[in-house]
PDB file of N, CA and C in Angstrom:
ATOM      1  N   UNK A   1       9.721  -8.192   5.697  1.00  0.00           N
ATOM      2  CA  UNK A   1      10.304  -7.004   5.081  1.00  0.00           C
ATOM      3  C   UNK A   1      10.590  -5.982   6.181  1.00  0.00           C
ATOM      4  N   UNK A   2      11.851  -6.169   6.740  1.00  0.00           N
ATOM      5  CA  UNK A   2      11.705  -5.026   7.884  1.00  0.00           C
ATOM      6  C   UNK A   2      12.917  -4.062   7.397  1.00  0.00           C
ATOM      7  N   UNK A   3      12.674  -2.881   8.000  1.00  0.00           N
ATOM      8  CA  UNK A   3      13.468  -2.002   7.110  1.00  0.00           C
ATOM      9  C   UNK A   3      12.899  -0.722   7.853  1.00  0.00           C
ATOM     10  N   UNK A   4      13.195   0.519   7.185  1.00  0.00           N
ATOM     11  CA  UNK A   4      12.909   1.858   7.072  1.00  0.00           C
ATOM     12  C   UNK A   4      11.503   2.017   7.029  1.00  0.00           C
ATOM     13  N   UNK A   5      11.320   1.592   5.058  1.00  0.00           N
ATOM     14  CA  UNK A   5      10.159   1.185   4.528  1.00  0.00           C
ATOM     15  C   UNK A   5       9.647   0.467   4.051  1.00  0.00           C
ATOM     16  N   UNK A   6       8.004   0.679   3.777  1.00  0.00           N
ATOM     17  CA  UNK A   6       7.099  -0.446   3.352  1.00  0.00           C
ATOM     18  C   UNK A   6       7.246  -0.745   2.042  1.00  0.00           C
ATOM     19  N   UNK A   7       7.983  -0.266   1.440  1.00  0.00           N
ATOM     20  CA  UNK A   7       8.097  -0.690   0.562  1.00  0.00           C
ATOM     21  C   UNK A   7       9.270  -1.302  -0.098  1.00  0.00           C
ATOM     22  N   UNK A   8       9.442  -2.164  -1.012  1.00  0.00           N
ATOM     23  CA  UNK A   8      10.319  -2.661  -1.699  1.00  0.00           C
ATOM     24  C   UNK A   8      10.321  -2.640  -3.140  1.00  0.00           C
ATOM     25  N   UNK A   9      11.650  -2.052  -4.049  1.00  0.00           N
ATOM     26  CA  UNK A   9      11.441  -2.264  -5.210  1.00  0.00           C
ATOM     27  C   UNK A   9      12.002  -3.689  -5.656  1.00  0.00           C
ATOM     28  N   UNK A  10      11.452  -4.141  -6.869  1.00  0.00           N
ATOM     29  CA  UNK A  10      11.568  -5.512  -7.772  1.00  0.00           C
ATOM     30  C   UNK A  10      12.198  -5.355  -8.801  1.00  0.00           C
ATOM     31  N   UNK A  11      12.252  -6.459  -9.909  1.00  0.00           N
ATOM     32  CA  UNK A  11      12.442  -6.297 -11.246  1.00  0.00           C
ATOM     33  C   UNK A  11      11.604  -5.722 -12.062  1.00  0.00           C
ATOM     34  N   UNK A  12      10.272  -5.807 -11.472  1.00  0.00           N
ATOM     35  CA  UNK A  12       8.957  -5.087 -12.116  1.00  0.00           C
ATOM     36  C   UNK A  12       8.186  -4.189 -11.745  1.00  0.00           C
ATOM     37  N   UNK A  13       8.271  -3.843 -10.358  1.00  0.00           N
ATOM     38  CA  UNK A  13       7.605  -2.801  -9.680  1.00  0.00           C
ATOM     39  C   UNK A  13       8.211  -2.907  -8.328  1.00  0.00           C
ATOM     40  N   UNK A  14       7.250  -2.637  -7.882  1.00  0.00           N
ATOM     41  CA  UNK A  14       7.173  -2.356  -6.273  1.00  0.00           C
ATOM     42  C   UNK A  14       6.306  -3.557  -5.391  1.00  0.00           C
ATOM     43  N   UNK A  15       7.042  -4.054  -4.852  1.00  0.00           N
ATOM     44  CA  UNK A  15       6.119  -4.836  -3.386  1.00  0.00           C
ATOM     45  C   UNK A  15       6.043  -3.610  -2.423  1.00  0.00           C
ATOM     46  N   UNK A  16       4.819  -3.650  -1.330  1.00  0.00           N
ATOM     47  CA  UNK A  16       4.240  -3.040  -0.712  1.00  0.00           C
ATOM     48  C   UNK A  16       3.493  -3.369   0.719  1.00  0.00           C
ATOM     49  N   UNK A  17       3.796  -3.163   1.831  1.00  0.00           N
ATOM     50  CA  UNK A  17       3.188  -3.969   3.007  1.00  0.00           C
ATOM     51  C   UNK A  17       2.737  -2.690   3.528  1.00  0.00           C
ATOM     52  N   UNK A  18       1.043  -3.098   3.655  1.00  0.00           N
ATOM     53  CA  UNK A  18       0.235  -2.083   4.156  1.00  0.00           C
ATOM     54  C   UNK A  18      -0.527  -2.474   4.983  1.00  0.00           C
ATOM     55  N   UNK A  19      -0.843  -1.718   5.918  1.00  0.00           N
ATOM     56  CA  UNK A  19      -2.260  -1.987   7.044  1.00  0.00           C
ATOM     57  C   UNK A  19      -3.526  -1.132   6.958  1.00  0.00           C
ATOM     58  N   UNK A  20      -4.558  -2.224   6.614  1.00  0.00           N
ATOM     59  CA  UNK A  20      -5.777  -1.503   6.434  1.00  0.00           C
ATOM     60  C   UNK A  20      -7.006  -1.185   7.276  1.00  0.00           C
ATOM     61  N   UNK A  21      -6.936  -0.113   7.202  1.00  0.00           N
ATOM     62  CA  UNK A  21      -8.457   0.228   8.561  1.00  0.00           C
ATOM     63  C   UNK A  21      -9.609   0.458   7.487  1.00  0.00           C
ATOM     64  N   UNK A  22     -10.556  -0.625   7.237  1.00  0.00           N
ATOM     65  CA  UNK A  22     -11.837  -0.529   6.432  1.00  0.00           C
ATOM     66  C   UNK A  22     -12.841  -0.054   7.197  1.00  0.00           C
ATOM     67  N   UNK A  23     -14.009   0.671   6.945  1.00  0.00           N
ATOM     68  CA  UNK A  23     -14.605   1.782   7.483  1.00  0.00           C
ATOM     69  C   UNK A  23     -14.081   2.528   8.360  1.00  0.00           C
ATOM     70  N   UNK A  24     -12.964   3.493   7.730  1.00  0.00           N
ATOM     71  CA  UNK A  24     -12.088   4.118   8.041  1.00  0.00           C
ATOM     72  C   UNK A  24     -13.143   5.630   8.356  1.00  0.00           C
ATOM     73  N   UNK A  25     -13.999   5.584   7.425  1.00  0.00           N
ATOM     74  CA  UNK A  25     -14.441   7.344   7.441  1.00  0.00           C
ATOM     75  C   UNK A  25     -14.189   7.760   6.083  1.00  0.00           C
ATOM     76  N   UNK A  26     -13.138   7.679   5.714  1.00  0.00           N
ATOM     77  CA  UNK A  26     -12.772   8.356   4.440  1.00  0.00           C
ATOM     78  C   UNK A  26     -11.918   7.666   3.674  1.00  0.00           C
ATOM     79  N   UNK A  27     -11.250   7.527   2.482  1.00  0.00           N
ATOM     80  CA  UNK A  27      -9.891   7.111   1.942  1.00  0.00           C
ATOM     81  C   UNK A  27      -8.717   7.890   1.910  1.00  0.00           C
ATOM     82  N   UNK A  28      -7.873   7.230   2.818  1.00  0.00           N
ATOM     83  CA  UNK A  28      -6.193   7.864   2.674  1.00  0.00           C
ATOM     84  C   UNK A  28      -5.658   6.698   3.003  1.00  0.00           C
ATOM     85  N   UNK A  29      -4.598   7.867   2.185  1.00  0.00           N
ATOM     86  CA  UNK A  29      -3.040   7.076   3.044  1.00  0.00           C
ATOM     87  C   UNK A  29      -2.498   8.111   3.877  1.00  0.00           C
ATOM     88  N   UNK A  30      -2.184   7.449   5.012  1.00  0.00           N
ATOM     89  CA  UNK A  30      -1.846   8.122   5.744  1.00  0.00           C
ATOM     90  C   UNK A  30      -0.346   8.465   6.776  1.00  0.00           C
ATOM     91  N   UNK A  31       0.151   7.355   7.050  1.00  0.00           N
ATOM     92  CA  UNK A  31       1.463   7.472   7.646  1.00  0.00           C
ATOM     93  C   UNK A  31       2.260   6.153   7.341  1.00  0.00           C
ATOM     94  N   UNK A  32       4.090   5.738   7.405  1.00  0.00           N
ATOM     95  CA  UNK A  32       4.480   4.788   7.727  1.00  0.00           C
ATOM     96  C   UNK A  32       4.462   4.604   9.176  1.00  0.00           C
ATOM     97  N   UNK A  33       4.043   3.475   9.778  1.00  0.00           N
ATOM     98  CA  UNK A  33       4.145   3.104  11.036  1.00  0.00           C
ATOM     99  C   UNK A  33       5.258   1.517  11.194  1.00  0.00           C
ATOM    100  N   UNK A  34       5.646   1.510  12.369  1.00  0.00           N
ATOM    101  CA  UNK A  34       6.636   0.399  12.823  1.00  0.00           C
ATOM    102  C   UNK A  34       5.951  -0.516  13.213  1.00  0.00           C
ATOM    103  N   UNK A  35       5.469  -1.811  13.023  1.00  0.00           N
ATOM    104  CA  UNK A  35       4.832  -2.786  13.902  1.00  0.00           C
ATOM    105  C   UNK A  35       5.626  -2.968  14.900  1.00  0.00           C
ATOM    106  N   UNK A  36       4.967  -4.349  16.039  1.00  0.00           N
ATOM    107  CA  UNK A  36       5.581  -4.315  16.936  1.00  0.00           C
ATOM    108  C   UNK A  36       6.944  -5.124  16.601  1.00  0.00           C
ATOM    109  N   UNK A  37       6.729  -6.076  15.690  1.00  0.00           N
ATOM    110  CA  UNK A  37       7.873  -7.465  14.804  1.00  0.00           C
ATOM    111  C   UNK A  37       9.140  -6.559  13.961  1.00  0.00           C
ATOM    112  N   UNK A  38       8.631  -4.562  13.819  1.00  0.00           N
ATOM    113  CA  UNK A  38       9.831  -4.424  13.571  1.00  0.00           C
ATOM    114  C   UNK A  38       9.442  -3.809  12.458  1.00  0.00           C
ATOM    115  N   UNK A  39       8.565  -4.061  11.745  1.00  0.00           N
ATOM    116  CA  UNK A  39       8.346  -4.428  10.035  1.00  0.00           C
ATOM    117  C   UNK A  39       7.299  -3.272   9.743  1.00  0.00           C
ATOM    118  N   UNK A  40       7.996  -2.137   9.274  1.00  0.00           N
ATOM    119  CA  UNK A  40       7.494  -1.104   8.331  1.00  0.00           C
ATOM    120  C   UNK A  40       6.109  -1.317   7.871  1.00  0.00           C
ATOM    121  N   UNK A  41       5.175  -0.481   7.810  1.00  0.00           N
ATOM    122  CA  UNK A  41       3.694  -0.716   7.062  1.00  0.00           C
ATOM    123  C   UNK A  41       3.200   0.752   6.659  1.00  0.00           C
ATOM    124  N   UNK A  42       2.600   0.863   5.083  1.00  0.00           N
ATOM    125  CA  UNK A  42       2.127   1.766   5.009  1.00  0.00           C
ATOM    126  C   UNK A  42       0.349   2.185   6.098  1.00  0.00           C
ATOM    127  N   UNK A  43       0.039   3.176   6.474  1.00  0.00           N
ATOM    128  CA  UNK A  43      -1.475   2.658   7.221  1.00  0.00           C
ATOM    129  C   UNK A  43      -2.472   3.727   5.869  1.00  0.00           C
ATOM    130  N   UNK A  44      -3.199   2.590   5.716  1.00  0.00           N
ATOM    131  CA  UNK A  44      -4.294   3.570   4.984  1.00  0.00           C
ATOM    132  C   UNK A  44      -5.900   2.773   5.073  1.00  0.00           C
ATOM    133  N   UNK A  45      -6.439   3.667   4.787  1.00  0.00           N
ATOM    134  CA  UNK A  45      -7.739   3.564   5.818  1.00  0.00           C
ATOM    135  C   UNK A  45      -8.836   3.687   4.479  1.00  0.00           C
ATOM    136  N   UNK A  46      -9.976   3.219   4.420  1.00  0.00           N
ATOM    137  CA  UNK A  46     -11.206   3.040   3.360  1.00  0.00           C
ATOM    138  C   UNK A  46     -12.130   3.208   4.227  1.00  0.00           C
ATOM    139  N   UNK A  47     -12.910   3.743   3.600  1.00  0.00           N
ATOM    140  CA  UNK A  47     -14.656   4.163   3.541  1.00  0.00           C
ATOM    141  C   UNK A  47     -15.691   2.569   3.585  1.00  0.00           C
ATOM    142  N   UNK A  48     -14.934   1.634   2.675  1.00  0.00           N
ATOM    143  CA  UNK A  48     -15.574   0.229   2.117  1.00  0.00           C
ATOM    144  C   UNK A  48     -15.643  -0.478   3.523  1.00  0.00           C
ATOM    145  N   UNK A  49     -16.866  -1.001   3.585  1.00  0.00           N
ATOM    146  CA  UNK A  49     -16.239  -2.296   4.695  1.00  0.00           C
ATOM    147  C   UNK A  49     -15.867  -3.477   4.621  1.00  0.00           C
ATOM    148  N   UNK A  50     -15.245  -4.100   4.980  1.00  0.00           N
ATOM    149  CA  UNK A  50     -14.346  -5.641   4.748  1.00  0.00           C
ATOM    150  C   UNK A  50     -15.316  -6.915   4.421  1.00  0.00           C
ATOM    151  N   UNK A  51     -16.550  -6.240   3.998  1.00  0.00           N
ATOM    152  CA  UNK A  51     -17.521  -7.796   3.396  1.00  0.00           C
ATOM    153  C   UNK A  51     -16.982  -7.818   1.743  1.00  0.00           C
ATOM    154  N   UNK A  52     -16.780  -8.872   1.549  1.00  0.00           N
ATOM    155  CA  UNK A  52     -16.883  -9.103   0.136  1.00  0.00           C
ATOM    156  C   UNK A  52     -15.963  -8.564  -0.796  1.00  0.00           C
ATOM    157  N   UNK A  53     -14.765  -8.724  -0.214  1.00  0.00           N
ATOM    158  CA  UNK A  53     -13.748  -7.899  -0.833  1.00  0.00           C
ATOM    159  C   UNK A  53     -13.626  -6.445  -1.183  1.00  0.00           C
ATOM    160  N   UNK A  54     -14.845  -5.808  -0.764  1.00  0.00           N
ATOM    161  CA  UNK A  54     -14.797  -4.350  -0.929  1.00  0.00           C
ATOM    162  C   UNK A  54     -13.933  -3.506  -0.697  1.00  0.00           C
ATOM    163  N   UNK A  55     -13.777  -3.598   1.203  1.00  0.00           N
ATOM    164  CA  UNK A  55     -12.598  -2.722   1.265  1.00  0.00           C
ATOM    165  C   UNK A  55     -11.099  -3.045   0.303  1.00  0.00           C
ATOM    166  N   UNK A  56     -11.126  -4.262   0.173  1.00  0.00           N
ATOM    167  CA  UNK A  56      -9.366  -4.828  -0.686  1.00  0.00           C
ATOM    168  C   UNK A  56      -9.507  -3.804  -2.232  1.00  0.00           C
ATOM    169  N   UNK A  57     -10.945  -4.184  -2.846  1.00  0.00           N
ATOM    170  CA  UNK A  57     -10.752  -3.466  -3.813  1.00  0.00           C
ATOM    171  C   UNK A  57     -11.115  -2.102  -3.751  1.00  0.00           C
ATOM    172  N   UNK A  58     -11.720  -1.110  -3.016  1.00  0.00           N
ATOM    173  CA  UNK A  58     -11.079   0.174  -2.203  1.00  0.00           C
ATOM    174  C   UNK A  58      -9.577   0.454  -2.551  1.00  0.00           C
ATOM    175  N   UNK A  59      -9.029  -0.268  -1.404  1.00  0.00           N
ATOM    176  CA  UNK A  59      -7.409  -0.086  -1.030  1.00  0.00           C
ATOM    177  C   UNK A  59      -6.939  -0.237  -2.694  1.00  0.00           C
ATOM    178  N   UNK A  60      -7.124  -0.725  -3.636  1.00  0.00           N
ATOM    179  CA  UNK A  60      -6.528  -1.268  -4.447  1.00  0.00           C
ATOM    180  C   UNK A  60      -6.541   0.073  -6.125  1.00  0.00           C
ATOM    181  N   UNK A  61      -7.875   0.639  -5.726  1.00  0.00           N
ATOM    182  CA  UNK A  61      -8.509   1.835  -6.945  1.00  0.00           C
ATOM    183  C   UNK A  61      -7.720   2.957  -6.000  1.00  0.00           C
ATOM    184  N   UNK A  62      -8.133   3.094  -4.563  1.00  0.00           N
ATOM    185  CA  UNK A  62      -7.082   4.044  -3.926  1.00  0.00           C
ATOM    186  C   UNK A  62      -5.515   4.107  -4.180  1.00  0.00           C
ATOM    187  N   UNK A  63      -4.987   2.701  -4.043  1.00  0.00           N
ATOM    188  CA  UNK A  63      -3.482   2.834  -4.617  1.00  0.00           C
ATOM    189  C   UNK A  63      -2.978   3.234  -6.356  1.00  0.00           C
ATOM    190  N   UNK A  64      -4.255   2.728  -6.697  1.00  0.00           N
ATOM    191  CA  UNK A  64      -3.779   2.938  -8.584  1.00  0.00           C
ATOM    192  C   UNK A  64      -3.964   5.298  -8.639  1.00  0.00           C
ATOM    193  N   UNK A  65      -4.820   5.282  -8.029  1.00  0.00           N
ATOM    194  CA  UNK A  65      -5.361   6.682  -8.331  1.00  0.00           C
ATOM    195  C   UNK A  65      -4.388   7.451  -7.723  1.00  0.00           C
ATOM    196  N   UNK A  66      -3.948   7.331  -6.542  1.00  0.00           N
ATOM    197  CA  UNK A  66      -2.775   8.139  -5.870  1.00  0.00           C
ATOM    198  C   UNK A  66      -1.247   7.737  -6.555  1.00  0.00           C
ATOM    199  N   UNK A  67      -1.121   7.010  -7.292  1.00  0.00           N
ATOM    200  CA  UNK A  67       0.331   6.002  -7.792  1.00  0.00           C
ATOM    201  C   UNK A  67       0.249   7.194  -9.244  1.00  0.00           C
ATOM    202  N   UNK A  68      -1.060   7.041  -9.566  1.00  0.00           N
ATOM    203  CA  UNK A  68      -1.333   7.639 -10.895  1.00  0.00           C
ATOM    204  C   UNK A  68      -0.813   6.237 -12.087  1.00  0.00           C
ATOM    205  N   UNK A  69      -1.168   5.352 -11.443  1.00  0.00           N
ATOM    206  CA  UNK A  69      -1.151   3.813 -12.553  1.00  0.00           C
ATOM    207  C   UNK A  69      -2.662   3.225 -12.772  1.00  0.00           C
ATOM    208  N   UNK A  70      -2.589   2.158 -13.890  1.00  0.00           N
ATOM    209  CA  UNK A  70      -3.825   1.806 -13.960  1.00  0.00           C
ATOM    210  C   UNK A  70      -4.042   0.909 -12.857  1.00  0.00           C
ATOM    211  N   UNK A  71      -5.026   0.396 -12.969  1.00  0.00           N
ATOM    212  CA  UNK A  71      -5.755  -0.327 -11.576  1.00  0.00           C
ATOM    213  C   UNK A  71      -5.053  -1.728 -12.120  1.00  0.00           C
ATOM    214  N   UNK A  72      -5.048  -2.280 -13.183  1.00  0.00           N
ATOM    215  CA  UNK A  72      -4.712  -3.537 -13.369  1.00  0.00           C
ATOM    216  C   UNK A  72      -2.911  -3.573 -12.968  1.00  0.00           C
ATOM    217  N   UNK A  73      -2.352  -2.091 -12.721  1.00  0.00           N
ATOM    218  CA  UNK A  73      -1.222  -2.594 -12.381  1.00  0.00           C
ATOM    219  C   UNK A  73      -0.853  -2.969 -10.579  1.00  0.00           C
ATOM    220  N   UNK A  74      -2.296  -2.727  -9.968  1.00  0.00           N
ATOM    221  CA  UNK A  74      -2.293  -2.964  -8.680  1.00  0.00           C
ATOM    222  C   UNK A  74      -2.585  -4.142  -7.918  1.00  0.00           C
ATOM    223  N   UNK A  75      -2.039  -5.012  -7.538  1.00  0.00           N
ATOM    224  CA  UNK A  75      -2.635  -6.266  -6.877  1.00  0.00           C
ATOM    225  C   UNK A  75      -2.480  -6.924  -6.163  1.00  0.00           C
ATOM    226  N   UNK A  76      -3.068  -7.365  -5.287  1.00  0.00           N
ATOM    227  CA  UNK A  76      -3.283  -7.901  -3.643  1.00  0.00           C
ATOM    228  C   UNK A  76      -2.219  -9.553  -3.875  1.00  0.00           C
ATOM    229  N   UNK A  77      -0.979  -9.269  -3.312  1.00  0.00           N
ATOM    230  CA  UNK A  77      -0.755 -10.489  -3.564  1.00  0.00           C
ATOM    231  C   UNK A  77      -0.862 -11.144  -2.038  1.00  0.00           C
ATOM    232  N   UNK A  78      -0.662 -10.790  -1.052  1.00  0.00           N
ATOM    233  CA  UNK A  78      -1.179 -11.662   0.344  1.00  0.00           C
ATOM    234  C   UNK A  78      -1.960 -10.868   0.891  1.00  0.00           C
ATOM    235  N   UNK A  79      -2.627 -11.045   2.336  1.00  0.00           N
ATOM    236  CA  UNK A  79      -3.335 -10.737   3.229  1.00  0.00           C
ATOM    237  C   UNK A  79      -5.096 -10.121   2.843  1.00  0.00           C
ATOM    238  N   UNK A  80      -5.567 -10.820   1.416  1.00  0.00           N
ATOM    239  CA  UNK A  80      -6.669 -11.107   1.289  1.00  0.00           C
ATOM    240  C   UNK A  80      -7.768 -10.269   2.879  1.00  0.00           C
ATOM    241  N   UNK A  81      -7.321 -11.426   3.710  1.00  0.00           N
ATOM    242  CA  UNK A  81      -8.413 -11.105   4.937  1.00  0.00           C
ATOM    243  C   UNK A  81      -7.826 -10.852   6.046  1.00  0.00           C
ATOM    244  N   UNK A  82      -6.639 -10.246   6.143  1.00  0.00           N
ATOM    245  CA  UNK A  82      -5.965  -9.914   7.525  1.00  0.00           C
ATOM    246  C   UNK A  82      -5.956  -8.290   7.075  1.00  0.00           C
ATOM    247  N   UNK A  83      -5.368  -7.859   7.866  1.00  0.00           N
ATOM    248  CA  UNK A  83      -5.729  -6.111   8.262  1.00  0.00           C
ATOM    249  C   UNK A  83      -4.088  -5.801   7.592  1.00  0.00           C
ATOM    250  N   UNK A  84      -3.461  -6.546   7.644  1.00  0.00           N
ATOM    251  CA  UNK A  84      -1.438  -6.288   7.254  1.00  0.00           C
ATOM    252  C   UNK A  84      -1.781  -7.388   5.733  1.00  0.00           C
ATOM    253  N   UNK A  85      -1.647  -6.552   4.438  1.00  0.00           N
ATOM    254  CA  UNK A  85      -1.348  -6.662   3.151  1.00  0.00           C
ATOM    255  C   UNK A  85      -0.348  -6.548   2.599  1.00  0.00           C
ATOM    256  N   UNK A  86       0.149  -7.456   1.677  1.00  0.00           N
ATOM    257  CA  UNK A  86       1.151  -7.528   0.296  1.00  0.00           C
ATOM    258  C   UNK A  86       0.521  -7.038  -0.532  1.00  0.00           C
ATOM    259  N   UNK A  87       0.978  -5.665  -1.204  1.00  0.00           N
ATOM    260  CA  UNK A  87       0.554  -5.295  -2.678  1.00  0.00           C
ATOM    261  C   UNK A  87       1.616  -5.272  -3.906  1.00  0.00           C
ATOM    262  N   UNK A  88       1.376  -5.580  -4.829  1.00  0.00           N
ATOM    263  CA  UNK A  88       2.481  -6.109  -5.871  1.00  0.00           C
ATOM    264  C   UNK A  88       2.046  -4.502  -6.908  1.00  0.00           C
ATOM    265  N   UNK A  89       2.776  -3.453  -7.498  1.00  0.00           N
ATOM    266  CA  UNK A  89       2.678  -2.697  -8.129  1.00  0.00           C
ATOM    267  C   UNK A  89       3.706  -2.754  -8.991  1.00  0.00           C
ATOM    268  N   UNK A  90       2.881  -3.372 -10.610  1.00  0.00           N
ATOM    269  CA  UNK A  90       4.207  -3.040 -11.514  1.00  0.00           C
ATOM    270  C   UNK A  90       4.142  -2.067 -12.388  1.00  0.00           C
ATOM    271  N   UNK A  91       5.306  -2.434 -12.619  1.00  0.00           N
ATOM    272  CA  UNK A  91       6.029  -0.499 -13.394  1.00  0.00           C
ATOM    273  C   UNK A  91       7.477  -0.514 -13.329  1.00  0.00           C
ATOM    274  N   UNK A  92       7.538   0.858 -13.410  1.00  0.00           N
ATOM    275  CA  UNK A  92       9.320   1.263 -12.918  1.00  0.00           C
ATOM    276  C   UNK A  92       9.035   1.343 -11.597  1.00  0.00           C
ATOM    277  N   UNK A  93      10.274   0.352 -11.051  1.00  0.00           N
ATOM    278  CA  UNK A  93      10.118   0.371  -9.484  1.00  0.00           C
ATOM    279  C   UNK A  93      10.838   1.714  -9.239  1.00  0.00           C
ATOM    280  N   UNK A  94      11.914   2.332  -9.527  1.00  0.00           N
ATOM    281  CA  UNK A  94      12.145   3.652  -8.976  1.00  0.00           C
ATOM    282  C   UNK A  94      11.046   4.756  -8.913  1.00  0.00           C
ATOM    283  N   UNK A  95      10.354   4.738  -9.937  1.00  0.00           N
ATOM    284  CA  UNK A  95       9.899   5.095 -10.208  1.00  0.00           C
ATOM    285  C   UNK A  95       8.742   5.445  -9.238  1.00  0.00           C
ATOM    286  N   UNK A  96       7.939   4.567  -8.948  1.00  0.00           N
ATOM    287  CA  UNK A  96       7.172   4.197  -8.209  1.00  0.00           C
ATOM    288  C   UNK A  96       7.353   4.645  -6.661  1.00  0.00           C
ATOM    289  N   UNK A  97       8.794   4.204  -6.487  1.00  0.00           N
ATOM    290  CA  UNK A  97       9.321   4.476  -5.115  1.00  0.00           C
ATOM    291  C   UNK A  97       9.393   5.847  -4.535  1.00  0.00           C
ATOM    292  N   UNK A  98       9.761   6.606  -5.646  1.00  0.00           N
ATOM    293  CA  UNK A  98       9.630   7.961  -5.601  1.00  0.00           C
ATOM    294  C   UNK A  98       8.429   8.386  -5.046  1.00  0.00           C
ATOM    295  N   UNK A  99       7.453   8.033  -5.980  1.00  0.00           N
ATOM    296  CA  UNK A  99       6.184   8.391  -5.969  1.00  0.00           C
ATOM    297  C   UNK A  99       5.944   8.180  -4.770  1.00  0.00           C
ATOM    298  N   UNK A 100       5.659   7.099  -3.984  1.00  0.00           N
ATOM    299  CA  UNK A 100       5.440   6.286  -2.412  1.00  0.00           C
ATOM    300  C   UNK A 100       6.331   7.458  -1.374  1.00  0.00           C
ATOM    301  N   UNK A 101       7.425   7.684  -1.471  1.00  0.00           N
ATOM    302  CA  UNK A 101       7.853   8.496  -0.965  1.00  0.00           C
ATOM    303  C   UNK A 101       7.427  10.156  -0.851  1.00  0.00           C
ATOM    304  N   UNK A 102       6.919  10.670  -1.950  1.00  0.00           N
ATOM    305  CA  UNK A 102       6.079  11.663  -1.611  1.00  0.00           C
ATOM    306  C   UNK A 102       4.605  11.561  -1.247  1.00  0.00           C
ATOM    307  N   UNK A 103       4.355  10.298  -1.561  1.00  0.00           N
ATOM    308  CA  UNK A 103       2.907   9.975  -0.688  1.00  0.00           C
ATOM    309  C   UNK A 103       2.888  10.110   0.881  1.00  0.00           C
ATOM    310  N   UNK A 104       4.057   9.615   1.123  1.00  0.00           N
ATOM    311  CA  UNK A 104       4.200   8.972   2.734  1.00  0.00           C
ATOM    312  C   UNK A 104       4.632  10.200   3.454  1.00  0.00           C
ATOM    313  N   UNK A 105       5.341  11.346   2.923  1.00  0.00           N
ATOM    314  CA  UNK A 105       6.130  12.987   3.129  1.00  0.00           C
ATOM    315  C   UNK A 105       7.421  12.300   3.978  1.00  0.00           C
ATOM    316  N   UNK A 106       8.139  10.681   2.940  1.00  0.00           N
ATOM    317  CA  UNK A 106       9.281  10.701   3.349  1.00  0.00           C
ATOM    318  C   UNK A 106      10.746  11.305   2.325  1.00  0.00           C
ATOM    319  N   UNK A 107      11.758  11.247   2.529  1.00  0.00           N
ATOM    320  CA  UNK A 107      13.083  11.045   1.784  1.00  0.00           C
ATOM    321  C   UNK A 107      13.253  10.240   1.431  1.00  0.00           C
ATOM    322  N   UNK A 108      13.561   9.890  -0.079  1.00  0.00           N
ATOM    323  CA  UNK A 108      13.911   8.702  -0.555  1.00  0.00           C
ATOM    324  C   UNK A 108      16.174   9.195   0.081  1.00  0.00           C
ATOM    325  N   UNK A 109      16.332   7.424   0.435  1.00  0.00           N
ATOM    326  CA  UNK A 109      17.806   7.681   0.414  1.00  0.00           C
ATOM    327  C   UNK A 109      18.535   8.170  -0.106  1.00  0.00           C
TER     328      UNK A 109
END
């Protein structure tokens, strides 16, 4: 997904490529950053540490609570155990996008 941003809208929501720093200190989101491959990532950071799925489900109550969606509409569809995540958020993808966009303090196009 390389682009602008991390995000992408769907037929049902939003796909989402994020990078996670678990025992971060605190929970945010915090900036879009460029990897080096090019490819947009939201960075947000958890308190949880990466045993036992904690931090994922962290990142995951953090995205529903800041989205202002329920938690079941949030879900890890790749990167389980790598630090660079797929999150699948359904809904209105404009909708949504919006939202991501004032999360991130970007312009939507």
């Amino acid at each position: 997904m390389a682009g602008e941003y991390p995000w992408q809208v769907v037929a049902d929501g939003v796909l989402l490529v994020v990078r996670l720093t678990p025992r971060g200190g605190r929970d945010a989101i915090e900036a879009i950053e460029q990897m080096a491959d090019g490819r947009a990532v939201l960075k947000i950071r958890v308190r949880a540490a990466a045993s036992e799925g904690e931090a994922n489900a962290a990142l995951l109550r953090l995205l529903a609570k800041s989205l202002k969606v329920a938690s079941a509409q949030v879900s890890l569809v790749a990167g389980a155990s790598a630090r660079v995540k797929r999150i699948k958020i359904a809904g209105a993808g404009p909708g949504l996008a919006d939202a991501l966009h004032k999360i991130a303090g970007t312009q939507p196009p």
